[in-house]
N, C-alpha and C. Protein backbone atom coordinates (compact mmCIF):
# COMPACT_ATOMS: atom_id res chain seq x y z
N UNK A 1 -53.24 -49.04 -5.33
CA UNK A 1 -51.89 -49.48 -5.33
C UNK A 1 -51.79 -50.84 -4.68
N UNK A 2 -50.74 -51.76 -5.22
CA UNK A 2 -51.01 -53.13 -4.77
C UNK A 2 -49.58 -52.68 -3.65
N UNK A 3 -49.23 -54.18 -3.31
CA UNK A 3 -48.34 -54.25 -2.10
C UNK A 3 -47.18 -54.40 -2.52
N UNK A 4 -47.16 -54.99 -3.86
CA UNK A 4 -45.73 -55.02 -4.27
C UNK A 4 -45.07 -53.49 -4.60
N UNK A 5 -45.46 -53.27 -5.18
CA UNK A 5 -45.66 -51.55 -5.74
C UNK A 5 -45.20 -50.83 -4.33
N UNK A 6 -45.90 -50.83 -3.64
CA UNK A 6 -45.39 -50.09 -2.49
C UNK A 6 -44.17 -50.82 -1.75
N UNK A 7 -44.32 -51.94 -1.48
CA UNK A 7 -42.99 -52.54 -1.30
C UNK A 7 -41.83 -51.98 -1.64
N UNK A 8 -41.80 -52.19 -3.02
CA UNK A 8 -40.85 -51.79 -4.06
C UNK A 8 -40.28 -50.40 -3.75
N UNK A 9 -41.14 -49.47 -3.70
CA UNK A 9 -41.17 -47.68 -3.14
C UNK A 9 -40.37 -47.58 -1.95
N UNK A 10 -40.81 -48.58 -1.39
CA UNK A 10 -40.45 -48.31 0.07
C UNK A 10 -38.92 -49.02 0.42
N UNK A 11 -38.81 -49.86 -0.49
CA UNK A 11 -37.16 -50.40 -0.49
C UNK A 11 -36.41 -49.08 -1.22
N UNK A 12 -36.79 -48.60 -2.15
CA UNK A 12 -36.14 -47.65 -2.75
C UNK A 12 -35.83 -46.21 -2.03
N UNK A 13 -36.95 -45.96 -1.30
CA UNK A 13 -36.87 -44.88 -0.31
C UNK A 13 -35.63 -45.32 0.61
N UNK A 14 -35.74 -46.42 1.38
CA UNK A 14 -34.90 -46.98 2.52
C UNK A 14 -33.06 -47.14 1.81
N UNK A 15 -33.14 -47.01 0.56
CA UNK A 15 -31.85 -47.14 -0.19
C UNK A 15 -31.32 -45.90 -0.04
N UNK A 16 -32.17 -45.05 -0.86
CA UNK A 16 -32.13 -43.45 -0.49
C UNK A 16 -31.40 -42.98 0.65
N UNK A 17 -32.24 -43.47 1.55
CA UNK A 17 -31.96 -42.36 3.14
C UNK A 17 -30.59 -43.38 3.38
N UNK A 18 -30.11 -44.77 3.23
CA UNK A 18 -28.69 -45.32 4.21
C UNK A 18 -27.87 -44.39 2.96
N UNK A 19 -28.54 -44.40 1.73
CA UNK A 19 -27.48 -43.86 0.89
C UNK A 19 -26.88 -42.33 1.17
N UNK A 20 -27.86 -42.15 1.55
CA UNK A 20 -27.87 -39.93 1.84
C UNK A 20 -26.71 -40.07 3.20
N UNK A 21 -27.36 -41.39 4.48
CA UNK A 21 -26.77 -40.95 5.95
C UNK A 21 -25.53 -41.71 5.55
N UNK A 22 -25.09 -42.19 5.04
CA UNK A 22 -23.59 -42.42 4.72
C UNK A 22 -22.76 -41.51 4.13
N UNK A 23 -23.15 -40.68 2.84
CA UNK A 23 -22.36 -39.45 2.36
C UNK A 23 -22.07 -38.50 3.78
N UNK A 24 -23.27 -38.49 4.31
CA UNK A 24 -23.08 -37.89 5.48
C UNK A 24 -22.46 -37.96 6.88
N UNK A 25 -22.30 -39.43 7.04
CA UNK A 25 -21.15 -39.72 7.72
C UNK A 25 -19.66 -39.68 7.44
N UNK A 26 -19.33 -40.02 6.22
CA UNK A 26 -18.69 -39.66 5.83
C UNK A 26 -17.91 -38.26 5.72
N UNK A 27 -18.76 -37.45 4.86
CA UNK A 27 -18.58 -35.90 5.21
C UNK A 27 -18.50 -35.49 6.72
N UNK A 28 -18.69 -35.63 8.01
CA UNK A 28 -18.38 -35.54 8.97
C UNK A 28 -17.06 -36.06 9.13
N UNK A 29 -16.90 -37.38 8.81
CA UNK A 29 -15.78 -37.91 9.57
C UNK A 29 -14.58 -37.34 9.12
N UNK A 30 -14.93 -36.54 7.15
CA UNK A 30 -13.40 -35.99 6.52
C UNK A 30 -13.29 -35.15 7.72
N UNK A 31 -14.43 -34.30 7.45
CA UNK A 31 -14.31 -32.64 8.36
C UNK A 31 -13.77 -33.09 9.41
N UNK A 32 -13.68 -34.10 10.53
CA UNK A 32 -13.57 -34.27 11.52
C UNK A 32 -11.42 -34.38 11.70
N UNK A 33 -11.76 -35.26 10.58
CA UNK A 33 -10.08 -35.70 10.26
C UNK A 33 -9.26 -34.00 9.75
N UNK A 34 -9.87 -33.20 8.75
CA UNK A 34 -8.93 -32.20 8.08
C UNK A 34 -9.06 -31.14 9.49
N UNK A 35 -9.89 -31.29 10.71
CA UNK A 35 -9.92 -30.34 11.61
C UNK A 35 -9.05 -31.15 12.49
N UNK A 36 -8.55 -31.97 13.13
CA UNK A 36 -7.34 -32.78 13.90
C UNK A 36 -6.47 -32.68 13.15
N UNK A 37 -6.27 -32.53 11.50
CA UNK A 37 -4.74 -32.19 10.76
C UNK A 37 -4.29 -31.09 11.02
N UNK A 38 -5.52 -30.24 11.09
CA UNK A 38 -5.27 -28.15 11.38
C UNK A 38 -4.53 -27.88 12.53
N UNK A 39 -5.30 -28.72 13.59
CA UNK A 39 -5.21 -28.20 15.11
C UNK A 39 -3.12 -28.79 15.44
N UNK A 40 -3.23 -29.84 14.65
CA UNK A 40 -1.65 -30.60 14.64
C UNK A 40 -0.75 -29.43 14.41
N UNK A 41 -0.86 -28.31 13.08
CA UNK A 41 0.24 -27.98 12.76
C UNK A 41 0.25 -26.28 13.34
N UNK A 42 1.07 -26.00 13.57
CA UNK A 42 2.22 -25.02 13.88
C UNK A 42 2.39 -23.86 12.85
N UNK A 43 1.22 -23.10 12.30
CA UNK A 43 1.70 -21.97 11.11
C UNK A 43 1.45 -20.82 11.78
N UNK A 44 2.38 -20.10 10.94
CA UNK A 44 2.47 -18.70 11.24
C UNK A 44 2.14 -17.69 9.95
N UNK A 45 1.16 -16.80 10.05
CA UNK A 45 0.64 -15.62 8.30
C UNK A 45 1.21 -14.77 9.09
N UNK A 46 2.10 -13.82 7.97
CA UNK A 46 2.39 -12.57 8.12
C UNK A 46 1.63 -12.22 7.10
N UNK A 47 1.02 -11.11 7.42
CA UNK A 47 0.22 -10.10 6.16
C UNK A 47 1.17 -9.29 6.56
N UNK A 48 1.98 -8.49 4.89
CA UNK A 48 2.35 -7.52 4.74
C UNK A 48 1.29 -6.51 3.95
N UNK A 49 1.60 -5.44 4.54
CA UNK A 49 0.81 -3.90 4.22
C UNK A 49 1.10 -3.92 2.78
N UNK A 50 0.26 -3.85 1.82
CA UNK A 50 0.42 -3.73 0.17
C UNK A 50 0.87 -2.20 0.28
N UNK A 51 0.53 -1.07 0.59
CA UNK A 51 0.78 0.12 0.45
C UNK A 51 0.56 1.00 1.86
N UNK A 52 1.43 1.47 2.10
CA UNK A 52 1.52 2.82 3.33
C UNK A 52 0.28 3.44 3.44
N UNK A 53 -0.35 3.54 4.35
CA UNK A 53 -1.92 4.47 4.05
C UNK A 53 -1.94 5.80 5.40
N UNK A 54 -0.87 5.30 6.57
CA UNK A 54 -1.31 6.27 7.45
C UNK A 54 -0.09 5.98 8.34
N UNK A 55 0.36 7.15 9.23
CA UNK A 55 0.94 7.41 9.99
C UNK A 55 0.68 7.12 11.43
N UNK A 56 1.20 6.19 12.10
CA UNK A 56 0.54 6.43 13.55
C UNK A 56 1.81 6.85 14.33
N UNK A 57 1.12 6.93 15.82
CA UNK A 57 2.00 7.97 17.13
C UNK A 57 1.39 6.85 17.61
N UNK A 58 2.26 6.27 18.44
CA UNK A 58 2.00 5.40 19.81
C UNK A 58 2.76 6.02 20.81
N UNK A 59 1.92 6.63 22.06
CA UNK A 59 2.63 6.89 22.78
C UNK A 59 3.35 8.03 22.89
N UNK A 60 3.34 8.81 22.18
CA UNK A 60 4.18 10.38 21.57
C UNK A 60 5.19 9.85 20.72
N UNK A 61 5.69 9.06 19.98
CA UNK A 61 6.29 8.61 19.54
C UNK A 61 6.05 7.58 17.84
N UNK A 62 6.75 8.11 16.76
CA UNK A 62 6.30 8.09 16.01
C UNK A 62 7.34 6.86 15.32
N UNK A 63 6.80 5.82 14.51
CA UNK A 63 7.69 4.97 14.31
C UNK A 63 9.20 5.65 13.00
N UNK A 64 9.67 4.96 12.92
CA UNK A 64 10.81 5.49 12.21
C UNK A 64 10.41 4.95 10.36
N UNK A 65 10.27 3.24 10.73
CA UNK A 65 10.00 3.06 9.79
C UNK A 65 9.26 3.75 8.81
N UNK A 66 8.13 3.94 9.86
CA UNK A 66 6.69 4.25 8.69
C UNK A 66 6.64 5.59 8.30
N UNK A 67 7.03 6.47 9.36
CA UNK A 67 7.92 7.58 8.83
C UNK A 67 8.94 8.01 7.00
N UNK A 68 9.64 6.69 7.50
CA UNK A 68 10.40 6.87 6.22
C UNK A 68 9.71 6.40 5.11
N UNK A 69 8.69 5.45 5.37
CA UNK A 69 8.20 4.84 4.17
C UNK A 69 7.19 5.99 3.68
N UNK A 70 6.43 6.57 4.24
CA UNK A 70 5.26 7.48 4.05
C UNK A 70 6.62 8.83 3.11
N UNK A 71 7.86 9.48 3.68
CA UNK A 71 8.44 9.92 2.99
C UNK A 71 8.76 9.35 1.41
N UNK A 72 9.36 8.46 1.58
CA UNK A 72 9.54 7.57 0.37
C UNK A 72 8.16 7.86 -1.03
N UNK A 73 7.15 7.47 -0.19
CA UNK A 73 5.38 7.45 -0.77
C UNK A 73 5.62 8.94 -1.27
N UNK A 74 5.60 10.17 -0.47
CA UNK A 74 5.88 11.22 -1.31
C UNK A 74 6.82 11.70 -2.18
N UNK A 75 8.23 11.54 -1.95
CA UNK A 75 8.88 11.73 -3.24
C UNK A 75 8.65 11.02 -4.22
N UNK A 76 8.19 9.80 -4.19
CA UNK A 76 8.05 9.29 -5.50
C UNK A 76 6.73 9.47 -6.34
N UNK A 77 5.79 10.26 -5.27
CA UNK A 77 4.77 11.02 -6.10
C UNK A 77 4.95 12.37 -6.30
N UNK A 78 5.65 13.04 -5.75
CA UNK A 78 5.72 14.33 -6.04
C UNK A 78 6.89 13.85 -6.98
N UNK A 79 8.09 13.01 -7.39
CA UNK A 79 9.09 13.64 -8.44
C UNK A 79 8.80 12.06 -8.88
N UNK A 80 8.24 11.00 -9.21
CA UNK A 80 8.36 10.46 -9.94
C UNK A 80 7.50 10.32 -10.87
N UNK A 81 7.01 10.81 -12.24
CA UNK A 81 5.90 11.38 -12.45
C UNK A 81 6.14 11.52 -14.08
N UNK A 82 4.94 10.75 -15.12
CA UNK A 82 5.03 10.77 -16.32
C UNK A 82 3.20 11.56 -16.38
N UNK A 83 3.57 11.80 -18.06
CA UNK A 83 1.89 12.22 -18.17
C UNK A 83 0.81 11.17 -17.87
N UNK A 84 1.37 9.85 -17.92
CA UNK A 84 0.04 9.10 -17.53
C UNK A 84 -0.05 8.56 -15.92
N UNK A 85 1.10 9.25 -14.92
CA UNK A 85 0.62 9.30 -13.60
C UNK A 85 0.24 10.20 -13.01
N UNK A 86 0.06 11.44 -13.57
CA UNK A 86 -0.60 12.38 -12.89
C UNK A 86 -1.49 11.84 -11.81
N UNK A 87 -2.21 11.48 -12.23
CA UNK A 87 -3.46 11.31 -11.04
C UNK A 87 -3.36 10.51 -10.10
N UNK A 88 -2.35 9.48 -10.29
CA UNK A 88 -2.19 8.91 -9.14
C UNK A 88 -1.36 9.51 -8.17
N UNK A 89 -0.78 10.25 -8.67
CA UNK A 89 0.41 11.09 -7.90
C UNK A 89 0.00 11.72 -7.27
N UNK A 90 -1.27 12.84 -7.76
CA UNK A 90 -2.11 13.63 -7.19
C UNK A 90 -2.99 13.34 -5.76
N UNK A 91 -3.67 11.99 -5.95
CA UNK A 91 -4.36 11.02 -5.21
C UNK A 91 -3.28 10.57 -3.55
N UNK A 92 -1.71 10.35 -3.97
CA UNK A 92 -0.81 10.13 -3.03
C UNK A 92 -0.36 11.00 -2.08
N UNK A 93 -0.18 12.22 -2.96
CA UNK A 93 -0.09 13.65 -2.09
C UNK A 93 -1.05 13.82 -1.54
N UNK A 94 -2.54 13.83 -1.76
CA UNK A 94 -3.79 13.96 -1.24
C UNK A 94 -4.22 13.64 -0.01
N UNK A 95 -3.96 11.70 -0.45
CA UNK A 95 -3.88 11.05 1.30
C UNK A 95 -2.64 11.32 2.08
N UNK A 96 -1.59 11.49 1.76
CA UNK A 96 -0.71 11.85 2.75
C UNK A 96 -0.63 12.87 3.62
N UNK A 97 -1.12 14.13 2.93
CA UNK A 97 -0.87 15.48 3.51
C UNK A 97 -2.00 16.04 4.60
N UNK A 98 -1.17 16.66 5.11
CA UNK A 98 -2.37 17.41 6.21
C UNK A 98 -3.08 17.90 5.89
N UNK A 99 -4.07 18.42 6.27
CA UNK A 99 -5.99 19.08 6.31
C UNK A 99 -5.27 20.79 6.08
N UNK A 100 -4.20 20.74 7.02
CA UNK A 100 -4.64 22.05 6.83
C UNK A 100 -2.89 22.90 5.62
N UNK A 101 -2.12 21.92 5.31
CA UNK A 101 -1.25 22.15 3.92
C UNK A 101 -2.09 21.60 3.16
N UNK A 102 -2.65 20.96 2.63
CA UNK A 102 -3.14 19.68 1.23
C UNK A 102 -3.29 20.87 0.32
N UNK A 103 -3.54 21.75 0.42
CA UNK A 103 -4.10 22.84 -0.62
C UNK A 103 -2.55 23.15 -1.20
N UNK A 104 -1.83 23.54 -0.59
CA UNK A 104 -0.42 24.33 -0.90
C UNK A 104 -0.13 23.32 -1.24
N UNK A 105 0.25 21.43 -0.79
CA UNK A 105 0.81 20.92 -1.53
C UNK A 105 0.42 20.40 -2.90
N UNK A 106 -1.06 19.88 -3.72
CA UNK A 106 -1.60 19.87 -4.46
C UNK A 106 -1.74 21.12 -5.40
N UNK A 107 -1.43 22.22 -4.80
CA UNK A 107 -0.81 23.06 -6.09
C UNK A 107 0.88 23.23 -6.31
N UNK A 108 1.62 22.81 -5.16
CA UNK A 108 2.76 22.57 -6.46
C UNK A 108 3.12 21.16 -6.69
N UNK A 109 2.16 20.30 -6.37
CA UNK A 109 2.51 19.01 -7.24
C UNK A 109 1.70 18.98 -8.83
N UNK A 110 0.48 20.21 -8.86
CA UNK A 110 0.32 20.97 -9.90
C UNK A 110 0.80 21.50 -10.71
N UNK A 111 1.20 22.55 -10.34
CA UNK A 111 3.34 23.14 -10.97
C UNK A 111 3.64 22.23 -11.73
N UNK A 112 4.48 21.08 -11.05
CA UNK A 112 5.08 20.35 -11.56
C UNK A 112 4.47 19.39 -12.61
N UNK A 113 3.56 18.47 -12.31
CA UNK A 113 2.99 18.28 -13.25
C UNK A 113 2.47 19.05 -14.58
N UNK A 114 2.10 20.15 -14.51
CA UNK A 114 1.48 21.37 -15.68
C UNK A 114 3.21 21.14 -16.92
N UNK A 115 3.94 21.33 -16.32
CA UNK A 115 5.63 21.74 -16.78
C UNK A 115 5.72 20.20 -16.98
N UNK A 116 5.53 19.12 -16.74
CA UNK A 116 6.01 17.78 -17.33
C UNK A 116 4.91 17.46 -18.02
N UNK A 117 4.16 17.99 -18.39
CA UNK A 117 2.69 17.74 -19.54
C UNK A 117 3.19 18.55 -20.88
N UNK A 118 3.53 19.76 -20.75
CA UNK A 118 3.72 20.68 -21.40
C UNK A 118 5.15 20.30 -22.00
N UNK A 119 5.90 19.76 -21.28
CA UNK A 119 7.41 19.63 -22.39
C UNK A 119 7.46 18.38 -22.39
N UNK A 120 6.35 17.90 -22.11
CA UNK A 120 5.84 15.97 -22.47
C UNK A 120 7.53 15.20 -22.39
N UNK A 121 7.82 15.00 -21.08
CA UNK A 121 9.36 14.73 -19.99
C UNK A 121 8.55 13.89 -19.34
N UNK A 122 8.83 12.86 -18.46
CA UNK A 122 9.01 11.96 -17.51
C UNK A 122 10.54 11.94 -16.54
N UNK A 123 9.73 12.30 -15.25
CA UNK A 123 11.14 12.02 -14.21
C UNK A 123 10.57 11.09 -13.44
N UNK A 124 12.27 10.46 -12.97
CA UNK A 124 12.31 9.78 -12.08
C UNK A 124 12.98 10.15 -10.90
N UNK A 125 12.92 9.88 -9.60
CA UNK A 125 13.29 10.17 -8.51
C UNK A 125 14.21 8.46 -8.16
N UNK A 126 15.35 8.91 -8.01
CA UNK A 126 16.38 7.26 -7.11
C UNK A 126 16.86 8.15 -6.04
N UNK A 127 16.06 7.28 -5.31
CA UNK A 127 16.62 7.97 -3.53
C UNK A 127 18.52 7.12 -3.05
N UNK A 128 19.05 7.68 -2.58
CA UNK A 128 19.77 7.03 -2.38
C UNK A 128 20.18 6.80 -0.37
N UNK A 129 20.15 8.00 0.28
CA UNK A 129 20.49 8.31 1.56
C UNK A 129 19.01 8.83 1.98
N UNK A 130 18.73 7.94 3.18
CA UNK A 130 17.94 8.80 3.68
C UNK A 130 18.14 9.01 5.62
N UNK A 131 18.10 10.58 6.07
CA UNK A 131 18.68 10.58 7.08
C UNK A 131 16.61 10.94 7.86
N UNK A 132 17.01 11.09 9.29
CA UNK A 132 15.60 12.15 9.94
C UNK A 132 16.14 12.81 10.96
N UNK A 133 15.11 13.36 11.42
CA UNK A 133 15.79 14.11 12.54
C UNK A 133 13.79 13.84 13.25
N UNK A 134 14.05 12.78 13.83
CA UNK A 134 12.09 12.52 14.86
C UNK A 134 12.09 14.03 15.59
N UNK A 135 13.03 14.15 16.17
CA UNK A 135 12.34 15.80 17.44
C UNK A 135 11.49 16.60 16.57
N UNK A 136 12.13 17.06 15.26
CA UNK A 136 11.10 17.87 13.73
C UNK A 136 10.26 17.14 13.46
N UNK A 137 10.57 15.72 13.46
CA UNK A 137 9.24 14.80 12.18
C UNK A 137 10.29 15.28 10.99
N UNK A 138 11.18 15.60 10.86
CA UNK A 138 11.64 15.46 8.75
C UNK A 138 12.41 14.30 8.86
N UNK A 139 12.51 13.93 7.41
CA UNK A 139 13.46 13.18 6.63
C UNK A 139 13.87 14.22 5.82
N UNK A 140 15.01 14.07 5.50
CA UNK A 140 16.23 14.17 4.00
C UNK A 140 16.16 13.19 3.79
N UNK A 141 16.04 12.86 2.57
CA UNK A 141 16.37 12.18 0.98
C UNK A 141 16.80 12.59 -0.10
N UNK A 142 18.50 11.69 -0.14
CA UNK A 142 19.08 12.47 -0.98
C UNK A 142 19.05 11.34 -2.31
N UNK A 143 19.53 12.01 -3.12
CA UNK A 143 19.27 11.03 -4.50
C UNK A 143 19.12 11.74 -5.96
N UNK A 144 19.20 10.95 -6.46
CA UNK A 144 19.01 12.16 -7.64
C UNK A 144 18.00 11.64 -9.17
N UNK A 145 17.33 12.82 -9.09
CA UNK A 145 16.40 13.13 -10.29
C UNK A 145 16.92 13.11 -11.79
N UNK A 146 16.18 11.69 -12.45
CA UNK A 146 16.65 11.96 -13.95
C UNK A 146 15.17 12.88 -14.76
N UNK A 147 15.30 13.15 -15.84
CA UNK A 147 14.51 13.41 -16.53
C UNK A 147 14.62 12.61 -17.91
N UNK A 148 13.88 12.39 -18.44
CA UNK A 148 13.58 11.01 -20.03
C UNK A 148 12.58 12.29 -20.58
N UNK A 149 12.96 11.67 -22.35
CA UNK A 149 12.04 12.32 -23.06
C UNK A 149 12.17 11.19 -23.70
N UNK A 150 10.76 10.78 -24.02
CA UNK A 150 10.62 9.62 -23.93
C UNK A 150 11.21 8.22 -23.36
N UNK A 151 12.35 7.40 -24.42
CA UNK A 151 12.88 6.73 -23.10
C UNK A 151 14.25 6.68 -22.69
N UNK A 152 14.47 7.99 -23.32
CA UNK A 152 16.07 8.46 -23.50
C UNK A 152 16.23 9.47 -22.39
N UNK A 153 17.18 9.40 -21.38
CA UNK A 153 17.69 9.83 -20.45
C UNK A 153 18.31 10.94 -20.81
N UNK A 154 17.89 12.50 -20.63
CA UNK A 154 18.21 13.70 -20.68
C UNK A 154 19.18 14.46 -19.75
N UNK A 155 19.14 14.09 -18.59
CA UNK A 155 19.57 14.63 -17.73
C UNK A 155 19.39 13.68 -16.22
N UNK A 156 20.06 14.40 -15.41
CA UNK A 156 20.13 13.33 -14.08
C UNK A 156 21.47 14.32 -13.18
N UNK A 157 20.06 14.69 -12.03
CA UNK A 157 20.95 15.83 -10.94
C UNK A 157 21.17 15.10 -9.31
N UNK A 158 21.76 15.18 -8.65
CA UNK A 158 21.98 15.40 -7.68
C UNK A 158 20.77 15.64 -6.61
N UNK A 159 19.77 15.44 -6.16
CA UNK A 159 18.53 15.92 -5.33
C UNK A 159 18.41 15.94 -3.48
N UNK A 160 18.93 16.75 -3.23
CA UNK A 160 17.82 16.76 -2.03
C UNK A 160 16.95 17.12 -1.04
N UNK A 161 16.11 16.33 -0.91
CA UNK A 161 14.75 16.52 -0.59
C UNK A 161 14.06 16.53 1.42
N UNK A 162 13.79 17.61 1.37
CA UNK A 162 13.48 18.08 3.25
C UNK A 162 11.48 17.57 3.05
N UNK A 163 11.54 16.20 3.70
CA UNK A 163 10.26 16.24 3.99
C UNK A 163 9.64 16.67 5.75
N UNK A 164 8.44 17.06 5.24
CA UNK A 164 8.59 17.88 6.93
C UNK A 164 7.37 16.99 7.42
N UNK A 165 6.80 16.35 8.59
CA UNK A 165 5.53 16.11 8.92
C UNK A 165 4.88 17.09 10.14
N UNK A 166 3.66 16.32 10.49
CA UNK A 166 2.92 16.78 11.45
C UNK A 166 2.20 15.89 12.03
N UNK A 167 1.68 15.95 13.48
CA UNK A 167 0.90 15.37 14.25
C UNK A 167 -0.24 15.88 13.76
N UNK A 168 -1.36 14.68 13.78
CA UNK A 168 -2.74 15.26 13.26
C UNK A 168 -3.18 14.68 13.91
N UNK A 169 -3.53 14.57 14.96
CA UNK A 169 -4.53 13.83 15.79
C UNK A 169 -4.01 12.24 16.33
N UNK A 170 -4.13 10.94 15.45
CA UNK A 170 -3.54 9.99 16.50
C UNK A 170 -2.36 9.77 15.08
N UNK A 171 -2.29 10.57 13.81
CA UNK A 171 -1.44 10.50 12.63
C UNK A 171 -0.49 10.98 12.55
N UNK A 172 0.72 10.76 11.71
CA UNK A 172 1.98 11.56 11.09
C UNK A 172 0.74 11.52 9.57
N UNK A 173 1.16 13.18 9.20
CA UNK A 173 0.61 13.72 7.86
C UNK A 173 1.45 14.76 7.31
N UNK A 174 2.09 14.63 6.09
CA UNK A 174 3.00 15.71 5.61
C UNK A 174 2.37 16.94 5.46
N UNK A 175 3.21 17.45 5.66
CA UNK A 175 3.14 19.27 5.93
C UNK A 175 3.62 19.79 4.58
N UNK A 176 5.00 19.83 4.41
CA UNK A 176 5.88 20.31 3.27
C UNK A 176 6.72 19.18 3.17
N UNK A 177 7.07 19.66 1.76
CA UNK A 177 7.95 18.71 0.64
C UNK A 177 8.69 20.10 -0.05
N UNK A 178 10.15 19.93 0.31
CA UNK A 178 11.30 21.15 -0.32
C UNK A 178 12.68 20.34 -0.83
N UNK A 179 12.86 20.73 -1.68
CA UNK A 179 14.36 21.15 -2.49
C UNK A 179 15.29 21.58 -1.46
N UNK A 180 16.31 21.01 -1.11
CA UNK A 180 17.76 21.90 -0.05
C UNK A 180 18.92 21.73 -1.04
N UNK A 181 18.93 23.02 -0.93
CA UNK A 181 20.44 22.63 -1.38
C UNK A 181 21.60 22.22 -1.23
N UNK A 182 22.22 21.40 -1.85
CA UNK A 182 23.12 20.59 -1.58
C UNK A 182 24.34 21.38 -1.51
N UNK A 183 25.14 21.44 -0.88
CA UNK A 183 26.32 21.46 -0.38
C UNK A 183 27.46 20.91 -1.00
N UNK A 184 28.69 21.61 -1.61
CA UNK A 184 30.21 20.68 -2.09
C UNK A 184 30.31 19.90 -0.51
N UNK A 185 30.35 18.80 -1.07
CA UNK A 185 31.42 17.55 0.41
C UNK A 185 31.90 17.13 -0.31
């Protein structure tokens, strides 16, 4: 190899590396700048819960909200219910309910489902009032149940609904789900 030749190599190498440690200064100095823009501003994330999954007790004391929402989660799986939600409905009662009801309630959210397969109906559940009583753990939810055959509205009653819970360890987990009867007011 002569000297020019390597010369030549060696200017090209030396182009290389100011060329490489400049992208690279660069790239530091953005990062440096978009991390002093971050630290400047003032934000606040709320993550909201996509779906109800569990009941907690803080303290002996059980929140109200989540209470009602976890109620809510069951009537609208136990009475809101076409042939192609079965299973999710099934799946909702499942995680909600206690260890030691889940059996009793998964057979009459069975019931019901078997009887809305069979006269191929879709109901809906519209809650309208919902009261509790925390010393029990229930909600009432009152509201009322239509039934559709297909997408024609058949009927539409009056409903309401006694959800009952339980302490399960550090959880609220439903116990029973009942029909009360309503009362002339």
């Amino acid at each position: 190899m002569n000297f020019a030749t390597l010369s030549s190599k060696m200017k090209a190498a030396q182009r290389a590396r100011n060329g490489l440690a400049l992208v690279l200064c660069v790239s530091i100095g953005t990062n440096m700048l978009l991390g002093y823009r971050i630290s400047q501003e003032n934000t606040q994330v709320i993550l909201i819960p996509s779906r109800v999954s569990d009941g907690m007790v803080a303290r002996g004391a059980a929140d109200v909200r989540y209470i009602e929402a976890l109620s809510l989660d069951a009537v609208y799986a136990m009475y809101t219910v076409s042939p192609g939600t079965v299973a999710y409905g099934r799946t909702v009662i499942e995680r909600l309910s206690s260890a030691s009801d889940r059996a009793r309630l998964l057979d009459a959210y069975d019931d019901i489902t078997e009887d809305i397969k069979r006269r191929r109906i879709s109901t809906v559940f519209r809650p309208g009032k919902i009261t509790h009583d925390l010393s029990r753990l229930q909600v009432i939810v009152d509201g009322s149940l239509a039934t559709y055959l297909d997408t024609t509205e058949v009927n539409a009653t009056r409903r309401r609904i006694k959800i009952s819970f339980v302490e399960e360890g550090a959880s609220i987990r439903l116990s029973r789900i009942e029909l009360v009867e309503i009362e002339d007011e």
